[in-house]
PDB file of N, CA and C in Angstrom:
ATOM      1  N   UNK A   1     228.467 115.486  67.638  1.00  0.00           N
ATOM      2  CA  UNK A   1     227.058 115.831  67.647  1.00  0.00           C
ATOM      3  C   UNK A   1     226.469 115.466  69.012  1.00  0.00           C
ATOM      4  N   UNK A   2     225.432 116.236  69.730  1.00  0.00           N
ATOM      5  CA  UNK A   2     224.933 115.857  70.666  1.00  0.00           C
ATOM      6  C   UNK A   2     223.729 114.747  70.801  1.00  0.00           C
ATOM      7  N   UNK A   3     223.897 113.879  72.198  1.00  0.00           N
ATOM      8  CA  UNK A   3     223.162 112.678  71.623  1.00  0.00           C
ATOM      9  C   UNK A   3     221.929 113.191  71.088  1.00  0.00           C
ATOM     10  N   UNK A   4     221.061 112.009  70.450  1.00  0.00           N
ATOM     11  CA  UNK A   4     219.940 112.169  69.815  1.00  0.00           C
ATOM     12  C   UNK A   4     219.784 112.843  68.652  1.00  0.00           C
ATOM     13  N   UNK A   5     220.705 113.658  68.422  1.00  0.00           N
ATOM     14  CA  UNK A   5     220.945 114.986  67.000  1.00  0.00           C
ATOM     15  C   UNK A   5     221.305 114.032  66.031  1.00  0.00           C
ATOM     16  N   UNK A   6     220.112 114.066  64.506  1.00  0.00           N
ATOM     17  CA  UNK A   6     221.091 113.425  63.458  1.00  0.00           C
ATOM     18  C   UNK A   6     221.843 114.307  62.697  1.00  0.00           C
ATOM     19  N   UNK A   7     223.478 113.257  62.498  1.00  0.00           N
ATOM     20  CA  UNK A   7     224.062 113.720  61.700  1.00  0.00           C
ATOM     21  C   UNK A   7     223.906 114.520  60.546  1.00  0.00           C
ATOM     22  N   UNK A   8     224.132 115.488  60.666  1.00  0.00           N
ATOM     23  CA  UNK A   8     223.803 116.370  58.546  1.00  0.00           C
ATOM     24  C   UNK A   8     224.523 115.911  58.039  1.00  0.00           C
ATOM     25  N   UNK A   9     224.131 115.811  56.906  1.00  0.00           N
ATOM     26  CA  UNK A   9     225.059 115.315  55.152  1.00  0.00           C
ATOM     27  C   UNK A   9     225.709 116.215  55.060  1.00  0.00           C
ATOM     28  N   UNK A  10     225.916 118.074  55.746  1.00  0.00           N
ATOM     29  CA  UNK A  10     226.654 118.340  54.951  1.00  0.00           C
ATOM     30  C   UNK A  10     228.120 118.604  55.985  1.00  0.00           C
ATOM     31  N   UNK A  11     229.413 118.580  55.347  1.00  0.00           N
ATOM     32  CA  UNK A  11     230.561 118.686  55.772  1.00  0.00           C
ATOM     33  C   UNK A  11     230.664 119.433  57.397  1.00  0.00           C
ATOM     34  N   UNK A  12     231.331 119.821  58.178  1.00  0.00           N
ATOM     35  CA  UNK A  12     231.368 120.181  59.553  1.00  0.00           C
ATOM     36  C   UNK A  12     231.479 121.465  59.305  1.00  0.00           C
ATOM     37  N   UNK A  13     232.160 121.853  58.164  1.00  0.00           N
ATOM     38  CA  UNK A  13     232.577 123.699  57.963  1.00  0.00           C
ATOM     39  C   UNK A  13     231.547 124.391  57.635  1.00  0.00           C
ATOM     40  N   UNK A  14     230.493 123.549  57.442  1.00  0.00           N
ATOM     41  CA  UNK A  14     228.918 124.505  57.012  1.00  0.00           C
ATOM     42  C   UNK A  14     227.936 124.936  58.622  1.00  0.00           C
ATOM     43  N   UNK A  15     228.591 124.550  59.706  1.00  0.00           N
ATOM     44  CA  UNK A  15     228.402 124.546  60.801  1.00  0.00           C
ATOM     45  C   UNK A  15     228.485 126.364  61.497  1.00  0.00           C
ATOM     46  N   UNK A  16     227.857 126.803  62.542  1.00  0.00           N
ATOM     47  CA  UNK A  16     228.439 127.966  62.655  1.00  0.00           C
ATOM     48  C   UNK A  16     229.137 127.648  64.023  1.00  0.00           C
ATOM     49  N   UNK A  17     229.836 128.928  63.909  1.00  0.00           N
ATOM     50  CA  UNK A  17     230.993 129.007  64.927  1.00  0.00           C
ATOM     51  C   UNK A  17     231.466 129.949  65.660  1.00  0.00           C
ATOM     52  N   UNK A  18     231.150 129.832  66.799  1.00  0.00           N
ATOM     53  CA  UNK A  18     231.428 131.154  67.867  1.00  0.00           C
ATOM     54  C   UNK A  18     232.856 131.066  68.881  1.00  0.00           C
ATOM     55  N   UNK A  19     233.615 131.672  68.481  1.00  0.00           N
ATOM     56  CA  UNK A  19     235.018 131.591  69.053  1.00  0.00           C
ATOM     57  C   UNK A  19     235.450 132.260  69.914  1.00  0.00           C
ATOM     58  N   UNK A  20     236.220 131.664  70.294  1.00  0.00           N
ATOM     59  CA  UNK A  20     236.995 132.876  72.153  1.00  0.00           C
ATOM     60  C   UNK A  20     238.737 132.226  71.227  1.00  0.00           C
ATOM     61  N   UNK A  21     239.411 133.584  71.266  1.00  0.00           N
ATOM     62  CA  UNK A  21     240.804 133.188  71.340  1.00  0.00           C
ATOM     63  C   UNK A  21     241.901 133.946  72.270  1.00  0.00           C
ATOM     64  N   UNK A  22     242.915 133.622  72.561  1.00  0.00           N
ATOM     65  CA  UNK A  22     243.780 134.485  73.028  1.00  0.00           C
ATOM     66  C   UNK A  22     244.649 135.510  72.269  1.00  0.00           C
ATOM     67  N   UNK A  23     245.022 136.368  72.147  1.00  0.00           N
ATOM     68  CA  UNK A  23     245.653 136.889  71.589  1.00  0.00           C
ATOM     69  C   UNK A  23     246.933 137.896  72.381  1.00  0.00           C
ATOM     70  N   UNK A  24     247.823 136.339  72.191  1.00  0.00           N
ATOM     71  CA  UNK A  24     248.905 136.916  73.100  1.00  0.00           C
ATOM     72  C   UNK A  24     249.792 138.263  72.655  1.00  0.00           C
ATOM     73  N   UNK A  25     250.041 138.844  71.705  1.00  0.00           N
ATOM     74  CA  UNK A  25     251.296 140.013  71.448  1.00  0.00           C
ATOM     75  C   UNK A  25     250.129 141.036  72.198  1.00  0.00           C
ATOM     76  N   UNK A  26     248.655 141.160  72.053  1.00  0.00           N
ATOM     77  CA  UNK A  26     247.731 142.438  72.408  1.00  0.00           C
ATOM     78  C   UNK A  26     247.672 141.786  74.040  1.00  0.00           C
ATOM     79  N   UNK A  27     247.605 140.656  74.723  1.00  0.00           N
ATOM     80  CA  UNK A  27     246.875 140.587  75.416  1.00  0.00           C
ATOM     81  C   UNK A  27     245.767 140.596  75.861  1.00  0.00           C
ATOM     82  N   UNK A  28     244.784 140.143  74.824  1.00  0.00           N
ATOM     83  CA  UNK A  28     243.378 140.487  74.799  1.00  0.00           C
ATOM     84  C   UNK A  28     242.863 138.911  74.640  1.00  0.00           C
ATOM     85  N   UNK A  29     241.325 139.408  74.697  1.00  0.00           N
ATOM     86  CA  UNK A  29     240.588 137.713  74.056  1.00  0.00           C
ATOM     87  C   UNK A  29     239.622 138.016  73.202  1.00  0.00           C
ATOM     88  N   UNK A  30     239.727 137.790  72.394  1.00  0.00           N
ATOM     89  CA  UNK A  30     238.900 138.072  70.586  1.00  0.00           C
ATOM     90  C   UNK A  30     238.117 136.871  70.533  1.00  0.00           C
ATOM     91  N   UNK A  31     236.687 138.023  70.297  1.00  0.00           N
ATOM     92  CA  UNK A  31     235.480 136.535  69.537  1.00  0.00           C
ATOM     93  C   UNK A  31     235.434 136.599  68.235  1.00  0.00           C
ATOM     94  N   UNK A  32     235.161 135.813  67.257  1.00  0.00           N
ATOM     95  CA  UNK A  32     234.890 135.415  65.892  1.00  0.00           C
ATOM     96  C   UNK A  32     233.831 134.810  65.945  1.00  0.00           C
ATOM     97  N   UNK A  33     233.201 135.044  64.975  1.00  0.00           N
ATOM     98  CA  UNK A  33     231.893 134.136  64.799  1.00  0.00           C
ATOM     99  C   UNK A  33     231.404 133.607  63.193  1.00  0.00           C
ATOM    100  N   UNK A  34     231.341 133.079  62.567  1.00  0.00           N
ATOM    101  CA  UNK A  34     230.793 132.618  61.089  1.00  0.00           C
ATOM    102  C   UNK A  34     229.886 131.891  61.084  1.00  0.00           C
ATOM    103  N   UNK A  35     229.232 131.907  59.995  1.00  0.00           N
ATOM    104  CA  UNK A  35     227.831 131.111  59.614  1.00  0.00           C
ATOM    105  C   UNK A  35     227.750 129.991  59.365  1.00  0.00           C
ATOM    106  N   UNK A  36     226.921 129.317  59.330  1.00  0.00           N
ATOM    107  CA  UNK A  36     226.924 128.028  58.376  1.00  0.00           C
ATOM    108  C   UNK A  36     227.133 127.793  57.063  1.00  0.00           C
ATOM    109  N   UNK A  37     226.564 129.327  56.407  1.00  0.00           N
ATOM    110  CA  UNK A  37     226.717 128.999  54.923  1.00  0.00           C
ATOM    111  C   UNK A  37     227.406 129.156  54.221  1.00  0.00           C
ATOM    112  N   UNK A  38     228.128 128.633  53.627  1.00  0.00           N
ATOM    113  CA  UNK A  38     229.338 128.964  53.045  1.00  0.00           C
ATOM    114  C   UNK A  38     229.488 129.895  52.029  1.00  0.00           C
ATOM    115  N   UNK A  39     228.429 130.054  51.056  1.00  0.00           N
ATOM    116  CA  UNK A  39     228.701 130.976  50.256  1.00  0.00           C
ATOM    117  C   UNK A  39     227.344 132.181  50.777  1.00  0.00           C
ATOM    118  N   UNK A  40     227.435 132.137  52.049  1.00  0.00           N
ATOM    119  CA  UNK A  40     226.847 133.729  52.310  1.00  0.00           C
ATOM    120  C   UNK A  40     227.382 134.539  52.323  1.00  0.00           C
ATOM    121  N   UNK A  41     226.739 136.188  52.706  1.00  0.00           N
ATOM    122  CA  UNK A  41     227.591 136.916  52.457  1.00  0.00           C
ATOM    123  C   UNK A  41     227.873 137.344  54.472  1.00  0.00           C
ATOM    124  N   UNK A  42     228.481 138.225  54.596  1.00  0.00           N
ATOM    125  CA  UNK A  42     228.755 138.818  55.423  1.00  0.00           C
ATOM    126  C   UNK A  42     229.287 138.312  57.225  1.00  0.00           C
ATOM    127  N   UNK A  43     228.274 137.211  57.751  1.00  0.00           N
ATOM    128  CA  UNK A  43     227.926 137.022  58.789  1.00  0.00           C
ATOM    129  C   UNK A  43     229.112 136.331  59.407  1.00  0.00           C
ATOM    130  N   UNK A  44     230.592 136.604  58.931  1.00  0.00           N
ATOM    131  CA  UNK A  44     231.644 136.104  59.580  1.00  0.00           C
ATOM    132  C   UNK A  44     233.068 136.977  59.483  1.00  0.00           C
ATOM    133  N   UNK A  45     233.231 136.841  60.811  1.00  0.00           N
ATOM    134  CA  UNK A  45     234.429 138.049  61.220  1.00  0.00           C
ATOM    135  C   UNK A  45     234.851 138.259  62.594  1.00  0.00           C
ATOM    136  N   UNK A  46     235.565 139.218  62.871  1.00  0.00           N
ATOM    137  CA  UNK A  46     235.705 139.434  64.251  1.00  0.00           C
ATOM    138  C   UNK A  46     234.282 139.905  65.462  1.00  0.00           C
ATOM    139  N   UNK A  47     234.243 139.832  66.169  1.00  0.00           N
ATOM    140  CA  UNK A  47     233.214 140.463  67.291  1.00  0.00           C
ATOM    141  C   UNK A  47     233.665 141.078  68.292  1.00  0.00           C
ATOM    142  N   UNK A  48     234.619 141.123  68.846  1.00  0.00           N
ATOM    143  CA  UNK A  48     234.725 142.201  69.676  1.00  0.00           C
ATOM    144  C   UNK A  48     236.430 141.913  70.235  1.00  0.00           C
ATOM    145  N   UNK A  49     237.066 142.482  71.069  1.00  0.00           N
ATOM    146  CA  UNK A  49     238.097 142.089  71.712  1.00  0.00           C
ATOM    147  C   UNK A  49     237.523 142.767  72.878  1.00  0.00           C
ATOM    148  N   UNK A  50     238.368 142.084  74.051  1.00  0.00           N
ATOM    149  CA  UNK A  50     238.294 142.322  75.102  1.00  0.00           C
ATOM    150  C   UNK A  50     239.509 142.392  76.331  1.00  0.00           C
ATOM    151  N   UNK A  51     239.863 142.953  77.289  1.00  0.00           N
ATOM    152  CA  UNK A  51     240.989 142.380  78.161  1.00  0.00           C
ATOM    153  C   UNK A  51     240.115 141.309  78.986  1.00  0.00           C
ATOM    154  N   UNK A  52     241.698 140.637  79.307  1.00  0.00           N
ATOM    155  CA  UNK A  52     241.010 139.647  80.478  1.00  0.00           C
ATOM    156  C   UNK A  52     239.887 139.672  81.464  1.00  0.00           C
ATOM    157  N   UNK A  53     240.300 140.768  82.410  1.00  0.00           N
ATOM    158  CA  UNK A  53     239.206 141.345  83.742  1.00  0.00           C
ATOM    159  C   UNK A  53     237.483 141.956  82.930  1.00  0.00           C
ATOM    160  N   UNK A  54     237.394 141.787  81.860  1.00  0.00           N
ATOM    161  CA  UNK A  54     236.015 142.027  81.352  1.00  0.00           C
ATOM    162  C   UNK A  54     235.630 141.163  80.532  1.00  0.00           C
ATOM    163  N   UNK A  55     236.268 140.083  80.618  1.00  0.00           N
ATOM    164  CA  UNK A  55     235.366 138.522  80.220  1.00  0.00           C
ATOM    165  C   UNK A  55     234.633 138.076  81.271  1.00  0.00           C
ATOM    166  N   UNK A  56     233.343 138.164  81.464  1.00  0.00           N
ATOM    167  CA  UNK A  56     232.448 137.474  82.979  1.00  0.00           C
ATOM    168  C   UNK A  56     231.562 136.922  82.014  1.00  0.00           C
ATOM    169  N   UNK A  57     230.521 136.292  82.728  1.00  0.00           N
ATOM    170  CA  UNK A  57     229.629 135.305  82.545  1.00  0.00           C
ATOM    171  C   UNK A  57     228.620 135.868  81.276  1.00  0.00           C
ATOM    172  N   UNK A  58     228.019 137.567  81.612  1.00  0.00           N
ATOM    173  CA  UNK A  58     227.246 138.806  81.190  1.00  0.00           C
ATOM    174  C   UNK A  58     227.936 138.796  79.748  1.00  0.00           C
ATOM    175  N   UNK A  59     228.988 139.127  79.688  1.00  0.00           N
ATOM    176  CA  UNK A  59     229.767 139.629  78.236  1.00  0.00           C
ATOM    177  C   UNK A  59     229.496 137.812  77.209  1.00  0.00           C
ATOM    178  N   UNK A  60     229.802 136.966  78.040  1.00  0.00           N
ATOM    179  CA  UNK A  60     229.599 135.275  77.427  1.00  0.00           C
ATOM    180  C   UNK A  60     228.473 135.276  76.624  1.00  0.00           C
ATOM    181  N   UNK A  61     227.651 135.483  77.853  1.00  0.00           N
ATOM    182  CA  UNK A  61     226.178 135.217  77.411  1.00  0.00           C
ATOM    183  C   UNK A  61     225.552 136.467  76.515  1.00  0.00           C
ATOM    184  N   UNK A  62     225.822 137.591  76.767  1.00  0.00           N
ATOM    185  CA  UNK A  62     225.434 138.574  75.860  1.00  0.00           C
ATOM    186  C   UNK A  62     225.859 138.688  74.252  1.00  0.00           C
ATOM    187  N   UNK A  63     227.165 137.831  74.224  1.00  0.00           N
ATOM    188  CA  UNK A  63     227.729 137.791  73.025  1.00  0.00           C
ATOM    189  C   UNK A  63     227.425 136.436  72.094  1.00  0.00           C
ATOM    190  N   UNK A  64     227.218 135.637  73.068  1.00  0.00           N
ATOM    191  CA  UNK A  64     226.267 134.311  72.361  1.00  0.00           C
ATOM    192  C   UNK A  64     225.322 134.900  71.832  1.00  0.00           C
ATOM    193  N   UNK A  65     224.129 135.444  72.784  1.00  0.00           N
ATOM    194  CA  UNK A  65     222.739 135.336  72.166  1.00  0.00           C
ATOM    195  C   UNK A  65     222.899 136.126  70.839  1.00  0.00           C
ATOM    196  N   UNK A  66     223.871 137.323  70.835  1.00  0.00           N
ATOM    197  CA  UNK A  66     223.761 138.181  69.395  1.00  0.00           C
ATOM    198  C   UNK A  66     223.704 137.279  68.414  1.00  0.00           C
ATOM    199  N   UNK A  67     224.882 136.607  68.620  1.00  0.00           N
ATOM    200  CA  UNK A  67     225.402 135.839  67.764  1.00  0.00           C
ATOM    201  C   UNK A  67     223.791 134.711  67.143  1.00  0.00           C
ATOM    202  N   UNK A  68     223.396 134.093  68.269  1.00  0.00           N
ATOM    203  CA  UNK A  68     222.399 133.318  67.985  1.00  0.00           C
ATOM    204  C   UNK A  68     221.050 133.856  67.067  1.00  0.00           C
ATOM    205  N   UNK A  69     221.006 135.329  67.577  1.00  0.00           N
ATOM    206  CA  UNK A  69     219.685 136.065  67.406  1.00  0.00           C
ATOM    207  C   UNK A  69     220.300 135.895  65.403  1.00  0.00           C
ATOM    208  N   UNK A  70     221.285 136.690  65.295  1.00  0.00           N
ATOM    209  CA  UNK A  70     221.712 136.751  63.591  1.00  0.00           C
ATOM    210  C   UNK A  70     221.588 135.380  62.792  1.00  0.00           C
ATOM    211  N   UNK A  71     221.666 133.925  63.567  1.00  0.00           N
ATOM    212  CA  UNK A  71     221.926 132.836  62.660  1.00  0.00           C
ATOM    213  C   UNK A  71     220.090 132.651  62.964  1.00  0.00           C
ATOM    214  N   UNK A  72     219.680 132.996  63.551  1.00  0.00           N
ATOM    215  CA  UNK A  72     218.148 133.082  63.811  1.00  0.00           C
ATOM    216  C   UNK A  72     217.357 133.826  62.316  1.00  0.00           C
ATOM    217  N   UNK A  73     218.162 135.193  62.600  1.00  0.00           N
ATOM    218  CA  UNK A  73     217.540 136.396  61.183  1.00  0.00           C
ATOM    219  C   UNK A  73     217.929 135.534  59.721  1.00  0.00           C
ATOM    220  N   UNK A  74     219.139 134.635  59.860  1.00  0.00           N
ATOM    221  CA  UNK A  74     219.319 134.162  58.133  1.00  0.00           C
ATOM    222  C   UNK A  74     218.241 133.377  57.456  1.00  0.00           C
TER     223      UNK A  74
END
């Protein structure tokens, strides 16, 4: 947790989560993203793939804020 943030009571997996992975057999880098809530519906899955040379700073940040704007709409 970041300083000053209190701890939540509830477990770490109710947390949301915005992911970068590699995906070595494609060669690509895949985002995932899920919600906090566990028994919601929809708001977790893949987000996009990408090759290497079109991961920059623009695609980072453009793919955060979506992400942010939706845990914003729940």
């Amino acid at each position: 947790m970041p300083a000053g943030v209190k701890k939540s009571i509830h477990p770490y997996d109710w947390y949301p989560t915005f992911s970068f992975f590699g995906a070595p057999f494609t060669r690509t880098i895949g985002l995932h993203g899920r919600n906090a809530r566990r028994n919601s519906e929809g708001a977790s899955g893949p987000r996009g793939e990408y090759e290497p040379s079109q991961v920059n700073q623009e695609v980072v940040e453009r793919e955060l804020m979506k992400f942010v704007a939706e845990i914003a709409n729940w």
